[in-house]
N, C-alpha and C. Protein backbone atom coordinates (compact mmCIF):
# COMPACT_ATOMS: atom_id res chain seq x y z
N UNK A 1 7.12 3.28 -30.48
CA UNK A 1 8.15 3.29 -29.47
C UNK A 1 7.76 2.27 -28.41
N UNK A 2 8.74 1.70 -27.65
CA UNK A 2 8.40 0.49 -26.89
C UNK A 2 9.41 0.85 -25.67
N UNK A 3 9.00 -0.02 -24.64
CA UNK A 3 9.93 0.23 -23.24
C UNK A 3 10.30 -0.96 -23.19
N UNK A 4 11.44 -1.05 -23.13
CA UNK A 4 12.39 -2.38 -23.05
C UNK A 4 12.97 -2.28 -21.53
N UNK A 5 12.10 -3.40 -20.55
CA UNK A 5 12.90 -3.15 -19.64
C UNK A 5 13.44 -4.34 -19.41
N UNK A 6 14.57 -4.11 -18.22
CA UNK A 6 15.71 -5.36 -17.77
C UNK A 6 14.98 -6.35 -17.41
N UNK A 7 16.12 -7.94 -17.67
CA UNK A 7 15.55 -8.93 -17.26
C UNK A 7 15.92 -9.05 -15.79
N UNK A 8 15.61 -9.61 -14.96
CA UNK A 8 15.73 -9.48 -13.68
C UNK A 8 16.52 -10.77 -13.77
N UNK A 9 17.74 -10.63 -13.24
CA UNK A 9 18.63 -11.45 -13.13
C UNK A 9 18.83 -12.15 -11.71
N UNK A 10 17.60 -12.35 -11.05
CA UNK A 10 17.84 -12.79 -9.44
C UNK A 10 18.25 -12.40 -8.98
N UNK A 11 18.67 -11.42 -8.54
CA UNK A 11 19.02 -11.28 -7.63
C UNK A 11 18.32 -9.55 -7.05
N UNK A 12 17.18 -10.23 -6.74
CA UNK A 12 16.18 -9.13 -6.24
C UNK A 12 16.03 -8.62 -4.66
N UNK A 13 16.35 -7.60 -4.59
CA UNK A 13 16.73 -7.14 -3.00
C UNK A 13 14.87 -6.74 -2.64
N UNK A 14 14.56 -6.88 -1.50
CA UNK A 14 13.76 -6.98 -0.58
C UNK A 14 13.27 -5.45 -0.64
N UNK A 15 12.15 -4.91 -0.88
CA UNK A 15 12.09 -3.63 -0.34
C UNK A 15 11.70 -3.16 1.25
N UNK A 16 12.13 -2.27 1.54
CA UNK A 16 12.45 -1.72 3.22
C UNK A 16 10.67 -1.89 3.30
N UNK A 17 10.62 -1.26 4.86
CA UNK A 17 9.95 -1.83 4.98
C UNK A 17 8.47 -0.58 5.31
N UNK A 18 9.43 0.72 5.25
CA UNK A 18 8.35 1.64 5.24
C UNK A 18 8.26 2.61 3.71
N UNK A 19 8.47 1.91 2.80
CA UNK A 19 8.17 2.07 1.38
C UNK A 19 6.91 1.38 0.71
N UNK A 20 6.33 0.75 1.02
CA UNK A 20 5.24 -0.24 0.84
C UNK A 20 4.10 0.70 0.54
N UNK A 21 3.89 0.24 -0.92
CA UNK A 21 2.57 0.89 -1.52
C UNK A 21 1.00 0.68 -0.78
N UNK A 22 0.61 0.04 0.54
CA UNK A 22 -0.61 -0.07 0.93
C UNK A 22 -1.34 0.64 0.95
N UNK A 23 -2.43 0.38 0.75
CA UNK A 23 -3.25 1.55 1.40
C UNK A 23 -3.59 1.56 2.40
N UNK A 24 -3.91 2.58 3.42
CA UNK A 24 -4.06 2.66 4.71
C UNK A 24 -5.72 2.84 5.05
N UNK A 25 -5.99 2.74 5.90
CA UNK A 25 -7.58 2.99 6.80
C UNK A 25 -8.03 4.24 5.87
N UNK A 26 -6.94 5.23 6.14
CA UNK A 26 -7.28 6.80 5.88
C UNK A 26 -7.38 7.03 4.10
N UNK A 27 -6.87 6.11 3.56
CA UNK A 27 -6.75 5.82 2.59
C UNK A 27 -8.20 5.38 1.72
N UNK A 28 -8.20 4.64 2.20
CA UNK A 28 -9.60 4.56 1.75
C UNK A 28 -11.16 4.76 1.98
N UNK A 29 -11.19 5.77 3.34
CA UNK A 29 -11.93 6.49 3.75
C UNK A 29 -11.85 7.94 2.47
N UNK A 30 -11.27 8.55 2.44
CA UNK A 30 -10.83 9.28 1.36
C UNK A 30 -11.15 8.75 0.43
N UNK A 31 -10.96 7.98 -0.06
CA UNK A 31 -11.65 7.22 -1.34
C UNK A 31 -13.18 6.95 -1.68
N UNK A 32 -13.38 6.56 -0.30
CA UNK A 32 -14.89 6.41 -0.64
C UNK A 32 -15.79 7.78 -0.25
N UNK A 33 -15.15 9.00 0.09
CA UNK A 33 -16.05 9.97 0.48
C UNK A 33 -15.79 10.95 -1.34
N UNK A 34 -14.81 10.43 -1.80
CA UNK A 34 -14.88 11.22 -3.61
C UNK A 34 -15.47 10.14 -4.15
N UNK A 35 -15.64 8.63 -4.07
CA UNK A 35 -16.37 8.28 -5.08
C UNK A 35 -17.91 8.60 -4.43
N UNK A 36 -18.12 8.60 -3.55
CA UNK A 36 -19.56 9.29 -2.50
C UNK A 36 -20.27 10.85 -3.36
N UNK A 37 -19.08 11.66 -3.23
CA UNK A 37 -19.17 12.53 -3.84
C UNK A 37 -19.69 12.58 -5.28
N UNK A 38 -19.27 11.89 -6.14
CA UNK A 38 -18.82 11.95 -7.37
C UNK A 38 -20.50 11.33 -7.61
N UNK A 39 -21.30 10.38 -7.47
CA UNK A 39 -22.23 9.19 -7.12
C UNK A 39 -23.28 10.65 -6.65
N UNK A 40 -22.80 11.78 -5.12
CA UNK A 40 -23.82 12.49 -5.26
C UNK A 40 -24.11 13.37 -6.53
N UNK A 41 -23.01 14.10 -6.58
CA UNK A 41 -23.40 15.27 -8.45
C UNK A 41 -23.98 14.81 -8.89
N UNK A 42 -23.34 13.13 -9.71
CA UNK A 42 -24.24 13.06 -10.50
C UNK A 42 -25.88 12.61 -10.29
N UNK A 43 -26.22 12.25 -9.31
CA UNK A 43 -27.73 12.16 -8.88
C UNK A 43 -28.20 13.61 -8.38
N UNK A 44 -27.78 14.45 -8.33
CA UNK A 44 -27.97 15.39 -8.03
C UNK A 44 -28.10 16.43 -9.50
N UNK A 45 -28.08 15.82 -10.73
CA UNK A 45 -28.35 16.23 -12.01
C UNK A 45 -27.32 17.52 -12.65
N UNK A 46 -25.55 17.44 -12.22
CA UNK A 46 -24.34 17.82 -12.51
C UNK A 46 -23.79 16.67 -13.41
N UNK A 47 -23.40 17.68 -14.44
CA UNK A 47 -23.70 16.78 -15.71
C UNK A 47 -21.98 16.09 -15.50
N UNK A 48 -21.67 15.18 -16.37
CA UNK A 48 -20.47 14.48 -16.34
C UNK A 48 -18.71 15.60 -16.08
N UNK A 49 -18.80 15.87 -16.70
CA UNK A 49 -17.67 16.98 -16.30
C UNK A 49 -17.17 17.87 -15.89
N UNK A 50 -18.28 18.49 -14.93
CA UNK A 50 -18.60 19.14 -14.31
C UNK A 50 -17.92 18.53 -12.96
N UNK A 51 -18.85 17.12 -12.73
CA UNK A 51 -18.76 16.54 -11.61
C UNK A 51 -17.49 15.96 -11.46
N UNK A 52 -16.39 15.62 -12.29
CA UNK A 52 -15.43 14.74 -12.44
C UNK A 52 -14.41 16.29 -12.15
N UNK A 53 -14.72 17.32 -12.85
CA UNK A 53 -13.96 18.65 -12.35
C UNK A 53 -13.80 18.91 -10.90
N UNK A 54 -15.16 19.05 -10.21
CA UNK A 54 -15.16 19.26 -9.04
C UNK A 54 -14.97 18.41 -7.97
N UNK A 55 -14.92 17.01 -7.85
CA UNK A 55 -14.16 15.66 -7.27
C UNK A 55 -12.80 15.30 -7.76
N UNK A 56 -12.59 15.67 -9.11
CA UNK A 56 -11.15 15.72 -8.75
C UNK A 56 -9.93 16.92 -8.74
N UNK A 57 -11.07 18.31 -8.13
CA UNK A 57 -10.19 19.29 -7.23
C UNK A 57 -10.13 18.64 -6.15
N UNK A 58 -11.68 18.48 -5.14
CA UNK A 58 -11.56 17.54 -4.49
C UNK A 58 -10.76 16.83 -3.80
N UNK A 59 -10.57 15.67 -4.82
CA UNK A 59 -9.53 14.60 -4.35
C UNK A 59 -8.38 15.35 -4.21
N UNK A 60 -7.74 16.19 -5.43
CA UNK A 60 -6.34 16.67 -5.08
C UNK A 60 -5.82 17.19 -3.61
N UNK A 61 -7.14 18.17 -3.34
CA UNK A 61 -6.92 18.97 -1.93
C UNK A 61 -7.44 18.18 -0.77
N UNK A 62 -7.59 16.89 -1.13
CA UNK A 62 -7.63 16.40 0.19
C UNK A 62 -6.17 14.90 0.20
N UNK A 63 -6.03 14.90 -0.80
CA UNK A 63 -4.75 13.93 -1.13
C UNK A 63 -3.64 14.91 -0.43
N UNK A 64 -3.80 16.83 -0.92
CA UNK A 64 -2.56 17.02 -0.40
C UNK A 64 -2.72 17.24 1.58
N UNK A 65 -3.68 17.41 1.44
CA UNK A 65 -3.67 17.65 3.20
C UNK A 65 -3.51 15.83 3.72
N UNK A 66 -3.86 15.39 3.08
CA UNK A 66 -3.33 13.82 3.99
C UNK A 66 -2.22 14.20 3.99
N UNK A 67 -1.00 14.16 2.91
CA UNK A 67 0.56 14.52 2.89
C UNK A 67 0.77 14.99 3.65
N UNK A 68 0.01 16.31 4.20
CA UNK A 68 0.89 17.23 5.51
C UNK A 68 0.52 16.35 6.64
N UNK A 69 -0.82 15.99 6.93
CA UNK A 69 -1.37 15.30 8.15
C UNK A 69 -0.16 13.95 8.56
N UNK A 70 -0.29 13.49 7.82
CA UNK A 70 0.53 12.12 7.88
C UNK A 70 2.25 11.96 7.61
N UNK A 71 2.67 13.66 7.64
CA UNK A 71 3.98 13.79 7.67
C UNK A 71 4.82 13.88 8.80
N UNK A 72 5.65 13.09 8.67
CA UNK A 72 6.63 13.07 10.09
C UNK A 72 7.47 14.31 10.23
């Protein structure tokens, strides 16, 4: 099975301007405190899936509290 997508026929509209995939400050502070994490288990002798279990509950519950924090 294959994904056939459209040819883009020029006429490409601009996306707005608070849709923008960046990442933010907070963004990647968060990022580097699960790969931090992830870097301690395993030096800390938590074997591979274990550690990838518990960083990415982790990440989830802190991905969803950014959502509320950073909600208007």
């Amino acid at each position: 099975m294959s994904l056939i997508l459209p040819e883009n026929s020029g006429t490409s509209q601009p996306e707005p301007a608070g849709t923008r995939s960046r990442l933010s400050w907070v963004d990647l502070v968060l990022l580097v405190v699960v790969l931090g994490a992830l870097i301690a288990l395993l030096a800390c002798g938590v074997k591979l899936p274990e550690a990838v279990t518990i960083v990415g509950i982790a990440g989830l519950v802190s991905a969803e509290l950014r959502r509320r924090f950073t909600q208007t």
